[in-house]
PDB file of N, CA and C in Angstrom:
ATOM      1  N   UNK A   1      84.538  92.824  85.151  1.00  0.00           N
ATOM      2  CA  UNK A   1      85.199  91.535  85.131  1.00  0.00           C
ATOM      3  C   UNK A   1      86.419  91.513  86.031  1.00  0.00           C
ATOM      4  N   UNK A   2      87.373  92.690  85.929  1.00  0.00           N
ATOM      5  CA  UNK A   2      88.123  92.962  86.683  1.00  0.00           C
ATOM      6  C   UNK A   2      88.012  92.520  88.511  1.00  0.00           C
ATOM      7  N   UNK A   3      87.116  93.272  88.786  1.00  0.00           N
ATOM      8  CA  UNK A   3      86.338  93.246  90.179  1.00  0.00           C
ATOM      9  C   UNK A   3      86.124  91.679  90.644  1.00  0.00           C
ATOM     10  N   UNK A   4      85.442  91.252  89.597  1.00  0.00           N
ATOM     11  CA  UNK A   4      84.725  89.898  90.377  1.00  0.00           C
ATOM     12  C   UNK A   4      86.323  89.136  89.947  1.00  0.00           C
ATOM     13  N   UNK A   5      87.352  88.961  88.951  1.00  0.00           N
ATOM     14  CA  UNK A   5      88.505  88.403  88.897  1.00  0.00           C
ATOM     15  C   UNK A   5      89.133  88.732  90.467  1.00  0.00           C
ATOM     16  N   UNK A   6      89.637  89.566  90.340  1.00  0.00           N
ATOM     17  CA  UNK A   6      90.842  89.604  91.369  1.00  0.00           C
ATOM     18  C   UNK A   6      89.718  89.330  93.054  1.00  0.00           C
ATOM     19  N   UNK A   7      88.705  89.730  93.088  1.00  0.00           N
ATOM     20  CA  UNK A   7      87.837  89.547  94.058  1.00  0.00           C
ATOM     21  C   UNK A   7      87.953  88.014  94.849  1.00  0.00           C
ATOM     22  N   UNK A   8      88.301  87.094  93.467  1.00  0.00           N
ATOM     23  CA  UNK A   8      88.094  85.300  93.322  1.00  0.00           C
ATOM     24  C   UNK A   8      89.268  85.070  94.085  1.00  0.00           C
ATOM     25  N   UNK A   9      90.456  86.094  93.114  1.00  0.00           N
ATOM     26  CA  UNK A   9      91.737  85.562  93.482  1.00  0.00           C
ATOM     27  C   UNK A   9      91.921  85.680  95.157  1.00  0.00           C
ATOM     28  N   UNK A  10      91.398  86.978  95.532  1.00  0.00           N
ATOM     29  CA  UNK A  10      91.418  87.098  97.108  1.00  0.00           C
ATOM     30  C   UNK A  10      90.983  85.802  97.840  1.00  0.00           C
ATOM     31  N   UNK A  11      90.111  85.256  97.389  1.00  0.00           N
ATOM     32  CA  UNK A  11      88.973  84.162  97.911  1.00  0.00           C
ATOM     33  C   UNK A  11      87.677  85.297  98.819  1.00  0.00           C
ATOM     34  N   UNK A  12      87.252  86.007  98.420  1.00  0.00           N
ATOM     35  CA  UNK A  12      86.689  86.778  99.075  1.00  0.00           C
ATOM     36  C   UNK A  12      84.846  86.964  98.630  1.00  0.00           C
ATOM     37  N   UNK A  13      84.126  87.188  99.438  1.00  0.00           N
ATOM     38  CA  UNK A  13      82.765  86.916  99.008  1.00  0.00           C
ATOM     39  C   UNK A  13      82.751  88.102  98.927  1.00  0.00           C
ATOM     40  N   UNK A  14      81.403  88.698  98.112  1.00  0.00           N
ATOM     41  CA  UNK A  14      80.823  89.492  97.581  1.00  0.00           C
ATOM     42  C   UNK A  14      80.275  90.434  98.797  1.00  0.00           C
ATOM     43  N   UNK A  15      79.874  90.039  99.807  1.00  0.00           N
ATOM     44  CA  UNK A  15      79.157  90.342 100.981  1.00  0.00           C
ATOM     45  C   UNK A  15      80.888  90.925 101.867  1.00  0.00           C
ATOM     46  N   UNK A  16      81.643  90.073 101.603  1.00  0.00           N
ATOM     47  CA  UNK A  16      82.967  90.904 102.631  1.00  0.00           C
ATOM     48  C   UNK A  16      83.806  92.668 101.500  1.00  0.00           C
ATOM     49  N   UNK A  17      83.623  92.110 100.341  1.00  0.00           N
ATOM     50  CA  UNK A  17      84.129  93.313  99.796  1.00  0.00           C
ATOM     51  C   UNK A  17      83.375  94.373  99.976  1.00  0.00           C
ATOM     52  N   UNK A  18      81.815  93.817  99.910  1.00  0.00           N
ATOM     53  CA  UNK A  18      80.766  94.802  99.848  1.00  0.00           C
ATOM     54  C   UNK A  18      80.849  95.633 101.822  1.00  0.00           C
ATOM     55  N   UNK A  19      81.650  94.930 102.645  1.00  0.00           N
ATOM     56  CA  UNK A  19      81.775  95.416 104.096  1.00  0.00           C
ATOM     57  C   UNK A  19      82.709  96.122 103.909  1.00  0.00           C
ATOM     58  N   UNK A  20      83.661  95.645 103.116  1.00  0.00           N
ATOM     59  CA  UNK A  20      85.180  96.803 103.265  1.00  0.00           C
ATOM     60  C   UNK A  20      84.636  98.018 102.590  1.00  0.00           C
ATOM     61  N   UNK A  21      84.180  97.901 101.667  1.00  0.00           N
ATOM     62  CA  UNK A  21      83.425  99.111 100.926  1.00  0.00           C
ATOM     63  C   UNK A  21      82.383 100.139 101.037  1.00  0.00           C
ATOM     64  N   UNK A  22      81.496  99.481 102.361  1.00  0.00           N
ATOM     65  CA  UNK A  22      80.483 100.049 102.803  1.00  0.00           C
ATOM     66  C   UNK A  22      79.629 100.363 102.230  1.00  0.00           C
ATOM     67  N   UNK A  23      78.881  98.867 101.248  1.00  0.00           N
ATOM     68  CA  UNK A  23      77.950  99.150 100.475  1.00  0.00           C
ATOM     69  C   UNK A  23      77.704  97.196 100.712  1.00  0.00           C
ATOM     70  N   UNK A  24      76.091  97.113 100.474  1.00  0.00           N
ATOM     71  CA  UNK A  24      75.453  95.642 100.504  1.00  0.00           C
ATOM     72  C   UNK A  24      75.874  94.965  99.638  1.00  0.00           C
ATOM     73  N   UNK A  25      76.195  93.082  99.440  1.00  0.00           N
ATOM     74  CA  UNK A  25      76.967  92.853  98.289  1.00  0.00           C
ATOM     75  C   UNK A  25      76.106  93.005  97.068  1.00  0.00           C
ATOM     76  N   UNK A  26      74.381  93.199  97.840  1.00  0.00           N
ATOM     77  CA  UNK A  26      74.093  93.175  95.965  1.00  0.00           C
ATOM     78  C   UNK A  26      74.829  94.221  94.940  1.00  0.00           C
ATOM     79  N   UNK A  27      75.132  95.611  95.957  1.00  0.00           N
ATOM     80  CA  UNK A  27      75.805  96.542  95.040  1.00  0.00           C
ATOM     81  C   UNK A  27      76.971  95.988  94.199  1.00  0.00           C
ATOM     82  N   UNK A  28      77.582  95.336  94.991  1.00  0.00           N
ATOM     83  CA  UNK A  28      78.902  94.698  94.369  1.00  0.00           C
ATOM     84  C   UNK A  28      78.684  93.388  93.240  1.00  0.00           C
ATOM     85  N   UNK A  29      77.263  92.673  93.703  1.00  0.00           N
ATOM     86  CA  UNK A  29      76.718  92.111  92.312  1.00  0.00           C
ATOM     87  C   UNK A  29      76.453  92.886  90.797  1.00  0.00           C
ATOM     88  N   UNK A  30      75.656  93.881  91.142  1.00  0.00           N
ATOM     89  CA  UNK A  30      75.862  95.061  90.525  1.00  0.00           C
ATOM     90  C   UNK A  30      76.655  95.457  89.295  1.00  0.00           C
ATOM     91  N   UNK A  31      77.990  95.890  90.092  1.00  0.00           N
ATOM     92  CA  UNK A  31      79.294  96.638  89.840  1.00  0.00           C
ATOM     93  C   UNK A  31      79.980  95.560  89.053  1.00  0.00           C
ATOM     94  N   UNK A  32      80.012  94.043  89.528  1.00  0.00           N
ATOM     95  CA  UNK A  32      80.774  92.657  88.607  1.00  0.00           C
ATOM     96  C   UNK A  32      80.028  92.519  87.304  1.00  0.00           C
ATOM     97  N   UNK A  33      78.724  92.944  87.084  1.00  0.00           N
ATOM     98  CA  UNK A  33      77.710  92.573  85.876  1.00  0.00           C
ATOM     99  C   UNK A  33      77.596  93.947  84.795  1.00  0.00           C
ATOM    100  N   UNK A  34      78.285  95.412  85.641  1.00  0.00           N
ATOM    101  CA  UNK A  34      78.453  95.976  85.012  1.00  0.00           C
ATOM    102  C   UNK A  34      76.833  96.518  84.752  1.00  0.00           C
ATOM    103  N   UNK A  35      76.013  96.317  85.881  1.00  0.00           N
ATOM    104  CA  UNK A  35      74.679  96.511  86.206  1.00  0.00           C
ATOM    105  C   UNK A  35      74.532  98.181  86.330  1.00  0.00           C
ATOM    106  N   UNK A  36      74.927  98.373  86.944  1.00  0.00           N
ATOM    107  CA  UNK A  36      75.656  99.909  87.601  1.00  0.00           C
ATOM    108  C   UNK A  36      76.763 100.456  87.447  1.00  0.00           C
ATOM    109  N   UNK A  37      77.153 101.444  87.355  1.00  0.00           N
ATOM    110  CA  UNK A  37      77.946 102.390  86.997  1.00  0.00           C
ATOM    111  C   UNK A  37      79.193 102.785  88.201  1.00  0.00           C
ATOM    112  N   UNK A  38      80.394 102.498  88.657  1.00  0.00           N
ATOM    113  CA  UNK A  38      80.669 102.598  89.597  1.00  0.00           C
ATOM    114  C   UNK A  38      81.856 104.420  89.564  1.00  0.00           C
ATOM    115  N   UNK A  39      81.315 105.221  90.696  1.00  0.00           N
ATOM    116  CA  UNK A  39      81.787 106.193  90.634  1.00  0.00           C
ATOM    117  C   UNK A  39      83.456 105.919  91.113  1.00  0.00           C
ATOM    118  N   UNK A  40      84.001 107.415  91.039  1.00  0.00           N
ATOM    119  CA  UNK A  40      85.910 107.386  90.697  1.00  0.00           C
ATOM    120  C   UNK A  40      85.767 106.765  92.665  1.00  0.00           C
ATOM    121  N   UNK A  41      84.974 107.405  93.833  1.00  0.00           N
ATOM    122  CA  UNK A  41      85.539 107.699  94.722  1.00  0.00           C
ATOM    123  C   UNK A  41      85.072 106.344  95.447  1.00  0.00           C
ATOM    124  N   UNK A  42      84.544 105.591  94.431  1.00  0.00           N
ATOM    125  CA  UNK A  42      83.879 104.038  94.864  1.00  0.00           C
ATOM    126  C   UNK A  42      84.912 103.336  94.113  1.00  0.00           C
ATOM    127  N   UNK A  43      85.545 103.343  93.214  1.00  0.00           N
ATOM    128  CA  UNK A  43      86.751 102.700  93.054  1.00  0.00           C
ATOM    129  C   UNK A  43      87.645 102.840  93.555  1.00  0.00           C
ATOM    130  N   UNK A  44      87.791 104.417  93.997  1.00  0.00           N
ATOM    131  CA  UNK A  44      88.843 104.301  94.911  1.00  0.00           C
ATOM    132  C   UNK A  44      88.774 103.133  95.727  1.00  0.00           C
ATOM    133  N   UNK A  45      87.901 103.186  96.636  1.00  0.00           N
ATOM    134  CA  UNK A  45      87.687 102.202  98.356  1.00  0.00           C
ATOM    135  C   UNK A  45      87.746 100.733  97.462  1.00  0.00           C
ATOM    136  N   UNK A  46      87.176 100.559  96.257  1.00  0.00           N
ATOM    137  CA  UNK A  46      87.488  99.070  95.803  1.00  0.00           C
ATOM    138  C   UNK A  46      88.896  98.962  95.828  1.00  0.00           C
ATOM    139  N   UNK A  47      89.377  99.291  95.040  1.00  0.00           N
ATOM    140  CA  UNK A  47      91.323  99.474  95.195  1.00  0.00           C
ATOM    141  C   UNK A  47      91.655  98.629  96.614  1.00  0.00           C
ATOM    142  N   UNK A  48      91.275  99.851  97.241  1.00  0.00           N
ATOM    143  CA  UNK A  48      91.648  99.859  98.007  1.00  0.00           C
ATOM    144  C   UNK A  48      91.508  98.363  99.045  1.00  0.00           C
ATOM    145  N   UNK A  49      90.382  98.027  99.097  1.00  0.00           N
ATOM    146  CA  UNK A  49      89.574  96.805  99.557  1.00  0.00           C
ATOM    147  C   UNK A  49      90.805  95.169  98.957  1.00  0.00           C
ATOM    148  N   UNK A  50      90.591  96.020  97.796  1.00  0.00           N
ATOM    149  CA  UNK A  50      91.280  94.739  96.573  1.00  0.00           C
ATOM    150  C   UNK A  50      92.636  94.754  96.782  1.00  0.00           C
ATOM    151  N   UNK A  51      93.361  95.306  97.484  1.00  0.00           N
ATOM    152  CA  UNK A  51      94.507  95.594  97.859  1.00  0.00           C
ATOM    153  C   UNK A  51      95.257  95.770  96.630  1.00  0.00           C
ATOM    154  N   UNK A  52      94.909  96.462  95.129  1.00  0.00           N
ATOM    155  CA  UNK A  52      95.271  97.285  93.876  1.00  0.00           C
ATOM    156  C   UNK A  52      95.085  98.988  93.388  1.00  0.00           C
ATOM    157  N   UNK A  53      96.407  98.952  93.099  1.00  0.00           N
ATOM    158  CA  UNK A  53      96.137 100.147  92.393  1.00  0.00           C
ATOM    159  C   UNK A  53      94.569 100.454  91.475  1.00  0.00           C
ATOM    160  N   UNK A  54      94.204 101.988  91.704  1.00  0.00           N
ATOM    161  CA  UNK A  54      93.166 101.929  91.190  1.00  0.00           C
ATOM    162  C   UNK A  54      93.421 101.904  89.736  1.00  0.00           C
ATOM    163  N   UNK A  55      94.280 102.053  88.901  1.00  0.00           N
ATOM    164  CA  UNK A  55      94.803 101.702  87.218  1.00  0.00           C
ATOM    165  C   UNK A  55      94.301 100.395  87.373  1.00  0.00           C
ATOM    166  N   UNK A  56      94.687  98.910  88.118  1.00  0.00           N
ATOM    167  CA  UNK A  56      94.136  98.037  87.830  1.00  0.00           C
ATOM    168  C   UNK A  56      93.138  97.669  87.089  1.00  0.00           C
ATOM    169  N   UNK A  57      92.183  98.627  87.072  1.00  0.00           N
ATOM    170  CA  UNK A  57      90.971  98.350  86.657  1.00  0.00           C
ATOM    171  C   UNK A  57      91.037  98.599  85.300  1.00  0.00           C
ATOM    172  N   UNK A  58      91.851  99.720  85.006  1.00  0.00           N
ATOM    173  CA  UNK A  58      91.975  99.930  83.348  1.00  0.00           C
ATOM    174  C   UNK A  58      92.949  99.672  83.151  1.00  0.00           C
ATOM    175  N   UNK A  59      94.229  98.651  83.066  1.00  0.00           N
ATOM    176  CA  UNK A  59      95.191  97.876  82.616  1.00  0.00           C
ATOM    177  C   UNK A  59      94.404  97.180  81.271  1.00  0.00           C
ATOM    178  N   UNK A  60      94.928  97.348  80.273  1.00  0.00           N
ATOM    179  CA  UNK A  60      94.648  96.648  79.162  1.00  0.00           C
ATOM    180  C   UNK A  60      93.233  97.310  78.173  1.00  0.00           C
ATOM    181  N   UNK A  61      93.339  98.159  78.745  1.00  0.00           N
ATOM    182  CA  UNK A  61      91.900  99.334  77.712  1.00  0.00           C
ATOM    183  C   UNK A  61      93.084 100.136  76.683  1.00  0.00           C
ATOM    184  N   UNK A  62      92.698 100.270  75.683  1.00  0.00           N
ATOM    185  CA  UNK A  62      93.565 100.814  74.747  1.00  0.00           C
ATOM    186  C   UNK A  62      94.003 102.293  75.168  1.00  0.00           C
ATOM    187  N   UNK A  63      94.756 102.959  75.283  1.00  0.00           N
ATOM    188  CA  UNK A  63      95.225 104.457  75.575  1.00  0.00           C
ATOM    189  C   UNK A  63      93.727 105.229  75.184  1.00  0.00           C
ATOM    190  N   UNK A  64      93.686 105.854  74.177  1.00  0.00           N
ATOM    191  CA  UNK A  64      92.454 106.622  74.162  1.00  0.00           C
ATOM    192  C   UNK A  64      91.504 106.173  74.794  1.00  0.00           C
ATOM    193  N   UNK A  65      90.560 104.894  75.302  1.00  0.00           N
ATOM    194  CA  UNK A  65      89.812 104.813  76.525  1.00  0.00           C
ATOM    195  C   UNK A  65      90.406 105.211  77.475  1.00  0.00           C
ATOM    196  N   UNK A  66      91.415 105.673  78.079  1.00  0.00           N
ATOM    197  CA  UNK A  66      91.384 105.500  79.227  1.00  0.00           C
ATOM    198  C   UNK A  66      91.362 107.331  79.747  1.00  0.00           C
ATOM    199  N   UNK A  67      91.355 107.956  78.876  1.00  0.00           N
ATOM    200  CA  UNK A  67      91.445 109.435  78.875  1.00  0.00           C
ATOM    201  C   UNK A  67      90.189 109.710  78.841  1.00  0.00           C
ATOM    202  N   UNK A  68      89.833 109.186  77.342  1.00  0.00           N
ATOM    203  CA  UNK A  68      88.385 110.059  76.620  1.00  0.00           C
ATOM    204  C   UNK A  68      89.323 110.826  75.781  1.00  0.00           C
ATOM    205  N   UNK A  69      87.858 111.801  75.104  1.00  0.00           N
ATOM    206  CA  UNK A  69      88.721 112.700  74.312  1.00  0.00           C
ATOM    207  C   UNK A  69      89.085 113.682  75.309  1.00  0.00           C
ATOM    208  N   UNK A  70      90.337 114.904  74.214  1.00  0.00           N
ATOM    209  CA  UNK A  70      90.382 115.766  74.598  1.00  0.00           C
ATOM    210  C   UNK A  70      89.117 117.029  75.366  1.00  0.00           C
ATOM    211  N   UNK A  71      88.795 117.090  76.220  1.00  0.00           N
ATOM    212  CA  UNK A  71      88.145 118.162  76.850  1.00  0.00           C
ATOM    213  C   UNK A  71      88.436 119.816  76.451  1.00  0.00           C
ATOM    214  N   UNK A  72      87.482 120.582  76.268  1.00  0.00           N
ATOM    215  CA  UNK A  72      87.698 121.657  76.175  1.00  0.00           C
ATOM    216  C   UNK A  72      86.722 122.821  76.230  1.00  0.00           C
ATOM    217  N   UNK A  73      87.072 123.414  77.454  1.00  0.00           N
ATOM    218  CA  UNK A  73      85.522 124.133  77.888  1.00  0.00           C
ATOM    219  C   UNK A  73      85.660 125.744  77.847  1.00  0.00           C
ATOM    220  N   UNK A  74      85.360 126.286  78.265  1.00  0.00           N
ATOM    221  CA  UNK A  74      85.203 127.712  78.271  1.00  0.00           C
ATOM    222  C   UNK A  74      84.948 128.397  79.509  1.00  0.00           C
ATOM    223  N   UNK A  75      85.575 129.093  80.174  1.00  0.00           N
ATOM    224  CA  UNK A  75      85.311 129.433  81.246  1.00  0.00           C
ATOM    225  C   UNK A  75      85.348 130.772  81.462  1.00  0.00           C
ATOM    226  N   UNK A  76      84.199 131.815  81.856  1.00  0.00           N
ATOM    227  CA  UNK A  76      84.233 133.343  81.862  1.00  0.00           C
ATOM    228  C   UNK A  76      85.120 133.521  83.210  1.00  0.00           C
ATOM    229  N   UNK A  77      85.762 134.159  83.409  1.00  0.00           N
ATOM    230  CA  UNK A  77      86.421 134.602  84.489  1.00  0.00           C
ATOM    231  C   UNK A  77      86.690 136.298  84.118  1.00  0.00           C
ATOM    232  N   UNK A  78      86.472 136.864  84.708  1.00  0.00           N
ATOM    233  CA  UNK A  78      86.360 138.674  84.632  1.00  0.00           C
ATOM    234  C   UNK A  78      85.762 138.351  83.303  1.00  0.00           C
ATOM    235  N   UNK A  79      85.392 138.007  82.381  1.00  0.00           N
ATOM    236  CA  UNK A  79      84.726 138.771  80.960  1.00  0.00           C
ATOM    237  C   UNK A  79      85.934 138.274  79.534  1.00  0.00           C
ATOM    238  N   UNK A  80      86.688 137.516  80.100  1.00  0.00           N
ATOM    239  CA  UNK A  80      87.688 136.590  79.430  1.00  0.00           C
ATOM    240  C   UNK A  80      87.795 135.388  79.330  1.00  0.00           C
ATOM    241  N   UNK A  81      87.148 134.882  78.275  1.00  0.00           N
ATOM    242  CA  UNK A  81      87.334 133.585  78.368  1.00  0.00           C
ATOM    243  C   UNK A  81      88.529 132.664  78.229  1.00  0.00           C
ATOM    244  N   UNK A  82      88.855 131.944  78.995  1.00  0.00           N
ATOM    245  CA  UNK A  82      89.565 130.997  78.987  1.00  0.00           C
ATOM    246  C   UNK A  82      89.834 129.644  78.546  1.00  0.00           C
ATOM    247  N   UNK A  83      90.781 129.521  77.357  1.00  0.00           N
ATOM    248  CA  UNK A  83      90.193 127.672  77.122  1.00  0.00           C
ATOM    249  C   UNK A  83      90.962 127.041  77.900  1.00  0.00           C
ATOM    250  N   UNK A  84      90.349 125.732  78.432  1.00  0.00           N
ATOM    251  CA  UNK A  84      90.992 124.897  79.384  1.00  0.00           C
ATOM    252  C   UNK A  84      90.974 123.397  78.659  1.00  0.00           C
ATOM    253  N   UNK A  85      92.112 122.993  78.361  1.00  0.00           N
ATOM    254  CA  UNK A  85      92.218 121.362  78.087  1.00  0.00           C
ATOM    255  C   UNK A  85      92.964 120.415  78.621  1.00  0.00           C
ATOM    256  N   UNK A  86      92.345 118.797  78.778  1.00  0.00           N
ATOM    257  CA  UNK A  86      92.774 118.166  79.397  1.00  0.00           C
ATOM    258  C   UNK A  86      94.241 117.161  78.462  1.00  0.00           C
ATOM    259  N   UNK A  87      95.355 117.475  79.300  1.00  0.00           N
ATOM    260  CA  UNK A  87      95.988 116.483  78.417  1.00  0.00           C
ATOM    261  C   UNK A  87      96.438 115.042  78.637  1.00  0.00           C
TER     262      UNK A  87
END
């Protein structure tokens, strides 16, 4: 919703974001319907396109969405495992 909002506010078609972005606008039909899944390094270039911070997009998601949970994996390194978490 985000996307196709501020997209409007630009006055900008679907087909020009989808050029700044380097993807066809159906992708960007897509991405507004929440059709598809849009990766971190494809939001980046939206941001970017949209002339917004990439937070824009998650402004107003409650704190715990915007993390996930805590992460916590295990990693052998020499024969020691290591816990690693995200904070």
């Amino acid at each position: 919703r985000k996307l196709r909002r501020r997209r409007r506010v630009l006055g900008m078609t679907q087909e020009e974001v989808g050029r700044r972005v380097g993807v066809r606008f159906q992708q960007i039909q897509k991405y507004e319907c929440a059709a598809n899944r849009v990766t971190a390094s494809r939001l980046f270039c939206l941001a970017q396109a949209l002339d917004v911070p990439v937070n824009y997009f998650f402004d107003g998601l409650p704190a715990n969405d915007r993390l996930g949970p805590p992460i916590f994996e295990a990693i052998d390194v020499g024969g020691d495992p290591i816990r690693k978490t995200n904070a």
